[in-house]
C-alpha atoms as a PDB file:
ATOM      1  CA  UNK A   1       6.211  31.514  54.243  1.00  0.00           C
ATOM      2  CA  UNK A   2       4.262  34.354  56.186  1.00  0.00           C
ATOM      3  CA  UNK A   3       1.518  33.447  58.088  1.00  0.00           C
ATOM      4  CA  UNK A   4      -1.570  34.263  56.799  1.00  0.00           C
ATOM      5  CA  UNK A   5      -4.085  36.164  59.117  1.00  0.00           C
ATOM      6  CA  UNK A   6      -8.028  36.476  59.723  1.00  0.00           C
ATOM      7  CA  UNK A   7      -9.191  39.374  61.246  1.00  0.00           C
ATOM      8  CA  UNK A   8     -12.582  38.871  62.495  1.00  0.00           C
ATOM      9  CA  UNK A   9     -14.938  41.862  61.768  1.00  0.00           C
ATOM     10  CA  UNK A  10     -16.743  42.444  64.401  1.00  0.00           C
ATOM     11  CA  UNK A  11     -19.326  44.753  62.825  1.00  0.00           C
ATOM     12  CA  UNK A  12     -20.492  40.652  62.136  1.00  0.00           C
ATOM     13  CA  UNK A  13     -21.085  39.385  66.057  1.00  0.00           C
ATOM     14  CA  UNK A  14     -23.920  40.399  68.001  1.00  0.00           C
ATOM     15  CA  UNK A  15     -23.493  43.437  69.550  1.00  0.00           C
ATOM     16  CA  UNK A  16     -25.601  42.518  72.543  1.00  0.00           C
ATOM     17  CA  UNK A  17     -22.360  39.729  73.374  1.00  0.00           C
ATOM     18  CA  UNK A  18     -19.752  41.859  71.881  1.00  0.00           C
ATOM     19  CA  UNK A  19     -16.779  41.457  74.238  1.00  0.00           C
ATOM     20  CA  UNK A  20     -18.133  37.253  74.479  1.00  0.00           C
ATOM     21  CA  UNK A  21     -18.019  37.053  70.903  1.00  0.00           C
ATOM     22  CA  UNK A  22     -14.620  38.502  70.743  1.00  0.00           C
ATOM     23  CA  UNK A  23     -13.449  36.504  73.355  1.00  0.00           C
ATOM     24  CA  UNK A  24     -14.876  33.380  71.453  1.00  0.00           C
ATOM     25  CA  UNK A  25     -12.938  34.333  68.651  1.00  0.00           C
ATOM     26  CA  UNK A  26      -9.723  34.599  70.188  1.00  0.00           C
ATOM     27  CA  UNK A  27     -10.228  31.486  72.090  1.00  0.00           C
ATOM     28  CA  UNK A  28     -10.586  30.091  69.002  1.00  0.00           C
ATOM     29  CA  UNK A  29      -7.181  31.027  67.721  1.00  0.00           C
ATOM     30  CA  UNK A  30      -7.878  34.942  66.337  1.00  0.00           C
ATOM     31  CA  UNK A  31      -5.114  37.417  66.838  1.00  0.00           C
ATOM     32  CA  UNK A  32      -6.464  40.059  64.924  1.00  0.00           C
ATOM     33  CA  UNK A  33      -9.819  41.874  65.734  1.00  0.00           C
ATOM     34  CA  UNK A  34     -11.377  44.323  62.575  1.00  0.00           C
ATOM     35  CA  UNK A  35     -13.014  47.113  64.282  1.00  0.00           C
ATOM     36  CA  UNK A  36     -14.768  49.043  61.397  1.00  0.00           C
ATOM     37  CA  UNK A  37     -15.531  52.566  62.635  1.00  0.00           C
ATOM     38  CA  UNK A  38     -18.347  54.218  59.848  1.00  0.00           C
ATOM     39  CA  UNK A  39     -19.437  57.533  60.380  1.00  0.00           C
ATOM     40  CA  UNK A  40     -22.920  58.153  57.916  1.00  0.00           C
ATOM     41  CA  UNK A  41     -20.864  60.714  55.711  1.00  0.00           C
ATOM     42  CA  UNK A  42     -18.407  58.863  54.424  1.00  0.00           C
ATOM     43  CA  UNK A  43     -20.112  55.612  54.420  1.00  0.00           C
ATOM     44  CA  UNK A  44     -24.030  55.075  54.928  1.00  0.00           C
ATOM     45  CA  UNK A  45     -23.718  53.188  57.815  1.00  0.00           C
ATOM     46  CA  UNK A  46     -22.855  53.953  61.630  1.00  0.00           C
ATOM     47  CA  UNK A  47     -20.901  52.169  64.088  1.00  0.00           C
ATOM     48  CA  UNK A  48     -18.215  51.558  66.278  1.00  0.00           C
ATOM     49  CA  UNK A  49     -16.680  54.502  68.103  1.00  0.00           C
ATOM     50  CA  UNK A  50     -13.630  55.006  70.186  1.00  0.00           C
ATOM     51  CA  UNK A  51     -15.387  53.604  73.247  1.00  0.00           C
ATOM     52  CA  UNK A  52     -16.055  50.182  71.905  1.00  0.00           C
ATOM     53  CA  UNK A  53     -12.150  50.196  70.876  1.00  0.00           C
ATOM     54  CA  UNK A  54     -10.997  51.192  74.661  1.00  0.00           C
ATOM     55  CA  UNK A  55     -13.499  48.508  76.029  1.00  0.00           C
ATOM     56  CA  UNK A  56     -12.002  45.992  73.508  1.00  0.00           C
ATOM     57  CA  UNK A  57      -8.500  46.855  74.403  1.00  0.00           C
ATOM     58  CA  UNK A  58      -9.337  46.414  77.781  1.00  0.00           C
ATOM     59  CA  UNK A  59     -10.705  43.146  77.455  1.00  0.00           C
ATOM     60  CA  UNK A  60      -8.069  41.554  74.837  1.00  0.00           C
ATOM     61  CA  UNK A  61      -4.589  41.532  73.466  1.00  0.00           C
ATOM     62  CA  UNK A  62      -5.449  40.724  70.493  1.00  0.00           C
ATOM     63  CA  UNK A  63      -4.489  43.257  67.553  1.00  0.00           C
ATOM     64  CA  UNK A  64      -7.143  45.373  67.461  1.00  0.00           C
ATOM     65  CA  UNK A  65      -7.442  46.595  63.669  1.00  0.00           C
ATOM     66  CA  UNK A  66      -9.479  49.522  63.390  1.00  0.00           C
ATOM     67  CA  UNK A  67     -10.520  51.036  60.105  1.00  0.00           C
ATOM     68  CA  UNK A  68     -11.879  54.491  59.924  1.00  0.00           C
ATOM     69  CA  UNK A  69     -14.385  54.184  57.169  1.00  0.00           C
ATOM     70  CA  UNK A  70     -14.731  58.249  57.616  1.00  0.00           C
ATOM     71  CA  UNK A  71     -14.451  61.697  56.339  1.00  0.00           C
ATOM     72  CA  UNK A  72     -11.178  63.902  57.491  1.00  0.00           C
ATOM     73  CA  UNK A  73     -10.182  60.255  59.030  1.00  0.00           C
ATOM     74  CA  UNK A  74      -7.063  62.196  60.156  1.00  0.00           C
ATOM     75  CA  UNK A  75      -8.997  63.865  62.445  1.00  0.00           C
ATOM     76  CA  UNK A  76      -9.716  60.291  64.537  1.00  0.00           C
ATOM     77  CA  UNK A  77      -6.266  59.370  64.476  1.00  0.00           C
ATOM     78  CA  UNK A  78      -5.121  60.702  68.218  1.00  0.00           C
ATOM     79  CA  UNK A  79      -8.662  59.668  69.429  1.00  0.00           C
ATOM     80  CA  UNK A  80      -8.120  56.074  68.495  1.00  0.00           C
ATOM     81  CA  UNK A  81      -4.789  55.591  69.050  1.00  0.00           C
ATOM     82  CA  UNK A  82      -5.695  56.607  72.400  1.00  0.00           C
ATOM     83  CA  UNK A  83      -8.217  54.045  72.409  1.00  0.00           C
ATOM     84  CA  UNK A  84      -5.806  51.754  72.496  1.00  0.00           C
ATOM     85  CA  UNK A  85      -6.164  50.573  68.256  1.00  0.00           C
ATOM     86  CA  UNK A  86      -2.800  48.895  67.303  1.00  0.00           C
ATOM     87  CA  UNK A  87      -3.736  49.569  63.544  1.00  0.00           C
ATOM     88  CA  UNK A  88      -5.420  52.611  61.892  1.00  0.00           C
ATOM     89  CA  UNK A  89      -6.587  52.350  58.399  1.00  0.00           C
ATOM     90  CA  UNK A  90      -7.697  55.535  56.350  1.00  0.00           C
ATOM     91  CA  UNK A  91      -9.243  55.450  53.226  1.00  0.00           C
ATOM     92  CA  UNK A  92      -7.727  57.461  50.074  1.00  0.00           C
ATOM     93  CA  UNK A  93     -10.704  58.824  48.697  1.00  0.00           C
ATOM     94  CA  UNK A  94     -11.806  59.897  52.382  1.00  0.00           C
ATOM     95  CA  UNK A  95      -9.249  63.179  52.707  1.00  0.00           C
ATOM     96  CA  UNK A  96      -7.538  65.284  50.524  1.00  0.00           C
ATOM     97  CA  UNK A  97      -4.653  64.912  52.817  1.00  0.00           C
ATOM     98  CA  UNK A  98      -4.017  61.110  52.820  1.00  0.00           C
ATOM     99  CA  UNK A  99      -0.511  61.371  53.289  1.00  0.00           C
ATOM    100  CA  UNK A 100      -0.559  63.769  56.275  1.00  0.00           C
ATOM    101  CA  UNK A 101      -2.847  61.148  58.311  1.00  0.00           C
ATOM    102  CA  UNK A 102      -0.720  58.463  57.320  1.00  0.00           C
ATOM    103  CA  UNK A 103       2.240  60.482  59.077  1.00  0.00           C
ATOM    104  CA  UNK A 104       0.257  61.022  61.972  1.00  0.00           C
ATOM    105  CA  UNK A 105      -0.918  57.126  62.605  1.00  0.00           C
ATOM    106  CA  UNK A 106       2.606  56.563  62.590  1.00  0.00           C
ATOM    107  CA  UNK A 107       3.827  59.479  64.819  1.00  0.00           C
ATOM    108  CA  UNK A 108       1.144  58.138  67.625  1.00  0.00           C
ATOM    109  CA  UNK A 109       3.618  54.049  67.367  1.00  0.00           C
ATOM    110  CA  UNK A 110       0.586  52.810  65.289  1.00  0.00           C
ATOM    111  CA  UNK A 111       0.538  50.971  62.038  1.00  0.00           C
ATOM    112  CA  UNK A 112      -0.746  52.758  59.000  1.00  0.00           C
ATOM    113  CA  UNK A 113      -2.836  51.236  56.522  1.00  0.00           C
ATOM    114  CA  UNK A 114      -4.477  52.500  53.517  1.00  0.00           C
ATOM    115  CA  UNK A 115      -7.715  51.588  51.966  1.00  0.00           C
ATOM    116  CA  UNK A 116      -9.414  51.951  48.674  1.00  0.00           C
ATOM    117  CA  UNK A 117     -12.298  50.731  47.333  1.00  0.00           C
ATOM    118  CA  UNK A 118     -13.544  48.876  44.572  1.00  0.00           C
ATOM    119  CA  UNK A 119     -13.520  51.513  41.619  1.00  0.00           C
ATOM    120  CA  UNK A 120     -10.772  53.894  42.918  1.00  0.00           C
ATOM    121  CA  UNK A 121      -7.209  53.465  40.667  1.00  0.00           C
ATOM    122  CA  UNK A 122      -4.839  51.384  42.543  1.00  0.00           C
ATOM    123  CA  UNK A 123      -1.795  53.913  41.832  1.00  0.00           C
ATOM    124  CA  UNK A 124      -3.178  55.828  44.791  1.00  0.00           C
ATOM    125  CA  UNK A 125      -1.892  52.801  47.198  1.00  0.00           C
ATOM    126  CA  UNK A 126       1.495  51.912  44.804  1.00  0.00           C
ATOM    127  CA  UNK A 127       2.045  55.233  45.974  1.00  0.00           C
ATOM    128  CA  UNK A 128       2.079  55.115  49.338  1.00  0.00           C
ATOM    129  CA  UNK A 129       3.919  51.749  49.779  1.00  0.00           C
ATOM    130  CA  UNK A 130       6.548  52.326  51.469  1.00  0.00           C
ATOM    131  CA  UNK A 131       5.109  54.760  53.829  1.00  0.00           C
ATOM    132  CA  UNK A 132       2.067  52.208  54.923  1.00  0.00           C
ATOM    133  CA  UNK A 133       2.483  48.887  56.865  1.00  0.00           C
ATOM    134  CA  UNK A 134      -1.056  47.598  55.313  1.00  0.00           C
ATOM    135  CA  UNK A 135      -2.264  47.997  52.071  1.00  0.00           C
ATOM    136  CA  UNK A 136      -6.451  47.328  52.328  1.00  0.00           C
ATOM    137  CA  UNK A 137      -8.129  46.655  48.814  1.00  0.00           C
ATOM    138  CA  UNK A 138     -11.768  46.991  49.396  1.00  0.00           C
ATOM    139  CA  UNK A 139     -13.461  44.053  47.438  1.00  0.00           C
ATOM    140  CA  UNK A 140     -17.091  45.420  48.148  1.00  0.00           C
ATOM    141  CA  UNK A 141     -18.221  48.608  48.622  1.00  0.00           C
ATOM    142  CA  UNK A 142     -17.807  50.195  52.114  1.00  0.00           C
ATOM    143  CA  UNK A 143     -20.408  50.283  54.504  1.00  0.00           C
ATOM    144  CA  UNK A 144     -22.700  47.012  55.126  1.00  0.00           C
ATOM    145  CA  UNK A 145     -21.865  44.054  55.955  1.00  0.00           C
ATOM    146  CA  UNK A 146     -23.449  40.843  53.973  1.00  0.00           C
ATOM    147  CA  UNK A 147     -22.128  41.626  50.768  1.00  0.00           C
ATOM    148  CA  UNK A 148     -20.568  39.424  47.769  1.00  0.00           C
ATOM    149  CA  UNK A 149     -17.129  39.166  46.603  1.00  0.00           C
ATOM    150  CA  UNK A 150     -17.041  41.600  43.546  1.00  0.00           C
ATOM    151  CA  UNK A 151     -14.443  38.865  41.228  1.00  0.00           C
ATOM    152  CA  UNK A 152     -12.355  41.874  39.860  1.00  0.00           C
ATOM    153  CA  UNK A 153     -10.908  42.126  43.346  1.00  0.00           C
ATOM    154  CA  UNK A 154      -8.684  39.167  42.300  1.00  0.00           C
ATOM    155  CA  UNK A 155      -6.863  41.402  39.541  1.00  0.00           C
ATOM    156  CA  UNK A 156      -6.323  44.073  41.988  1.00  0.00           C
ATOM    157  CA  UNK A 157      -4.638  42.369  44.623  1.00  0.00           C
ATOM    158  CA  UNK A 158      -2.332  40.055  42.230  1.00  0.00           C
ATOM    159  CA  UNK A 159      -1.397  43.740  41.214  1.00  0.00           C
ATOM    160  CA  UNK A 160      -0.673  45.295  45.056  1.00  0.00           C
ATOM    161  CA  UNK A 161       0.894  41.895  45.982  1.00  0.00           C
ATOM    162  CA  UNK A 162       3.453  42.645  42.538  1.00  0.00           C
ATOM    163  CA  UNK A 163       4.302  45.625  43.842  1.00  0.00           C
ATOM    164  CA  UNK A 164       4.687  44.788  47.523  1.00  0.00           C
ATOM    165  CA  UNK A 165       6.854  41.826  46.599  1.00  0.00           C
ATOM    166  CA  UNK A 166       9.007  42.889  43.749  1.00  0.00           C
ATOM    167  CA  UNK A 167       9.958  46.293  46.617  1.00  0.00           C
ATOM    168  CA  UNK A 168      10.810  43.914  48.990  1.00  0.00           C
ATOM    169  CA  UNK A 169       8.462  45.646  51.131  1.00  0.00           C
ATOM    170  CA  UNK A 170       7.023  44.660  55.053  1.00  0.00           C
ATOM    171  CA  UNK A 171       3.431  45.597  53.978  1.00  0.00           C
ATOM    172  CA  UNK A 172       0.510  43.119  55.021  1.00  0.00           C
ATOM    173  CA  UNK A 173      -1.872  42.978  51.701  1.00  0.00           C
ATOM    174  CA  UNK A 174      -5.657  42.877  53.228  1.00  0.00           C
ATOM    175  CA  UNK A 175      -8.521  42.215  51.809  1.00  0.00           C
ATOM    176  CA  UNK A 176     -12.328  43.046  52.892  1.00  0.00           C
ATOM    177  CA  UNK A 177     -15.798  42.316  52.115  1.00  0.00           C
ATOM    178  CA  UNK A 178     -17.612  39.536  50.585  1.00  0.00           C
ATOM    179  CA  UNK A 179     -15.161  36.298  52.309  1.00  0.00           C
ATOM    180  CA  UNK A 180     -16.226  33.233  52.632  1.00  0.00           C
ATOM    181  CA  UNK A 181     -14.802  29.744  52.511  1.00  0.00           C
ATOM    182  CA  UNK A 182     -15.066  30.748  48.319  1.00  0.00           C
ATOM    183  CA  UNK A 183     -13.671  33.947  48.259  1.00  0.00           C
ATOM    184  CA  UNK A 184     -10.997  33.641  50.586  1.00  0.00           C
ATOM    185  CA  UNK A 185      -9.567  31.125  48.259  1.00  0.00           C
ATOM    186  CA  UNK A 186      -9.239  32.917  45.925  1.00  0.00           C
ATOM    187  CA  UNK A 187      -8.141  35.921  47.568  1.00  0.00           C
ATOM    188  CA  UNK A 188      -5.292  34.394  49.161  1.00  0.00           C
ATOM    189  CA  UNK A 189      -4.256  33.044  45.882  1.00  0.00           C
ATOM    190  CA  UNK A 190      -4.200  36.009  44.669  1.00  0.00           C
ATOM    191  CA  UNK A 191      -1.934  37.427  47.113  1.00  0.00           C
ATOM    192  CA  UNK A 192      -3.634  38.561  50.352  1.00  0.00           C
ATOM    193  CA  UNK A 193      -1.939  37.571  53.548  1.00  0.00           C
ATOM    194  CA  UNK A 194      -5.053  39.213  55.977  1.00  0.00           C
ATOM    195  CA  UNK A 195      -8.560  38.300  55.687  1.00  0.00           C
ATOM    196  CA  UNK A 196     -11.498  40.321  56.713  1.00  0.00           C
ATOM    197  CA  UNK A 197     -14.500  37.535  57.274  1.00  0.00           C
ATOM    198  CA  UNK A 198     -17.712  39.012  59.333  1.00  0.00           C
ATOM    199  CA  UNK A 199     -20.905  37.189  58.520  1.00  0.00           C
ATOM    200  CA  UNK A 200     -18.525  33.830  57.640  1.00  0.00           C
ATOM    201  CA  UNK A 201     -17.268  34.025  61.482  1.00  0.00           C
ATOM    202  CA  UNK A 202     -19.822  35.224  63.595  1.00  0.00           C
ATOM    203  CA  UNK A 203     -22.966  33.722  61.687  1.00  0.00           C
ATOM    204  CA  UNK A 204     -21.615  30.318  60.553  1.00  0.00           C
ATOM    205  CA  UNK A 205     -23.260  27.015  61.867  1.00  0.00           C
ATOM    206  CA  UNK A 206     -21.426  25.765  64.466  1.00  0.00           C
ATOM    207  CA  UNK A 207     -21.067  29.326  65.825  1.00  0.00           C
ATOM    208  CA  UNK A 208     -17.768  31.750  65.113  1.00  0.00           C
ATOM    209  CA  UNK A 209     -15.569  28.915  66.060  1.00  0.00           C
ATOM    210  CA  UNK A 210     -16.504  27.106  63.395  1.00  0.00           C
ATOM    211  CA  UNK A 211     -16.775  29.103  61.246  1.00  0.00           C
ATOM    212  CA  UNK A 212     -13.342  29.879  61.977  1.00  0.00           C
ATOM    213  CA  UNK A 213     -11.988  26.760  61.712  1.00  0.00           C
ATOM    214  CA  UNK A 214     -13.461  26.163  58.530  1.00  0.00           C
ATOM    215  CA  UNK A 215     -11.698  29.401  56.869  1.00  0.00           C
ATOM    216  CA  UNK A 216      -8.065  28.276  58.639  1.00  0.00           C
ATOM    217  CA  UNK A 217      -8.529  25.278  56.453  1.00  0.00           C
ATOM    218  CA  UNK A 218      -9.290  27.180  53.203  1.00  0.00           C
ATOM    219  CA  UNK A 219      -6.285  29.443  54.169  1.00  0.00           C
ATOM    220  CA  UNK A 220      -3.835  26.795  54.912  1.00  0.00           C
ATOM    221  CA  UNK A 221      -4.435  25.383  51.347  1.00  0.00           C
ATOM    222  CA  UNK A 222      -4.143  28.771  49.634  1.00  0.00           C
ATOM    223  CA  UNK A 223      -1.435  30.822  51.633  1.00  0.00           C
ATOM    224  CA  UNK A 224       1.444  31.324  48.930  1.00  0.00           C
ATOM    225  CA  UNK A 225       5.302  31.762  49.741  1.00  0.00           C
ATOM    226  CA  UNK A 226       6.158  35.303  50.697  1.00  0.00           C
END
């Protein structure tokens, strides 16, 4: 059985408390952090840049996952890894040259992941599988937070979770937007083994440890042998 992760996204906490809310969820059992980094071409949104990532790293050890919702995303990759990201997620439809950024993540000792969202064919990822240590399947599309679960998303991971499993491969399956203590059932039965949860964490009653603690206990019933 492989553990099943949630990555916090902190484009969900108050930026006013940033390095307090991460440091609340990590205290509250958090070993990933989901840094999204938007740039207003790519996606309509902008946030997080490679200062927020160096502050973060120097604040935590947690694995600081960091996904460059950008155009040319390879041209961020030396910049973040700099930063201090331990994971670099590009997007497929965000470069023509996918492939080379993917080689370049890895050539700077960070983990490649690759991203697509909701309406882009998943044979762009079964390609890449064995160069990529995280496959991302988008299940809303990029750039907001708040969002709901679109239910196809279920289809597409069984699918990437096939692939990943019948290879034999050591390739997390993530999944982000839209989870909640719903959704995140059902994503983890379909096959995801890392959760992206923003407004579930950092805006749940109780505060982001609860809100925490009530995903771990929707994971723990869902997380399928690996």
């Amino acid at each position: 059985m492989r553990a099943t992760v949630l990555a916090p996204s902190l484009l969900a906490a108050d930026l006013g408390r940033l390095a307090e809310q991460a440091a609340a969820v990590v205290e509250a059992g958090a070993t990933w952090l989901h840094v999204d980094v938007m740039d207003g071409h790519f996606v309509p949104n902008l946030t997080f840049g490679p200062a927020v990532v160096r502050a973060l790293r120097g604040a935590t050890e947690a694995y600081l996952d960091v996904h460059l919702m950008t155009a040319a995303p390879e041209r961020w990759v030396d910049v973040f890894a700099d930063a201090g990201a331990d994971g670099l997620t590009v997007h497929a439809e965000a470069t023509p040259h996918a492939h080379r950024a993917l080689q370049a993540i890895r050539e700077r000792g960070v983990k490649a992941g690759l991203a697509l969202n909701p309406l882009t064919p998943l044979a762009a990822v079964e390609a890449a599988l064995e160069e990529i240590d995280l496959a991302l399947v988008m299940s809303v599309d990029p750039g907001f937070g708040g969002q709901a679960y679109l239910p196809r998303s279920d289809a597409r991971l069984r699918t990437v979770r096939d692939w990943i499993d019948a290879r034999r491969l050591d390739c997390r399956l993530q999944v982000d937007g839209g989870i909640d203590a719903t959704s995140a059932a059902r994503a983890a039965a379909a096959g995801a083994d890392v959760l992206v949860a923003g407004t579930a964490v950092f805006a749940a009653p109780g505060g982001p440890a609860a809100g925490m603690e009530r995903l771990r206990q929707v994971l723990s019933a869902n997380t399928r042998p690996m």
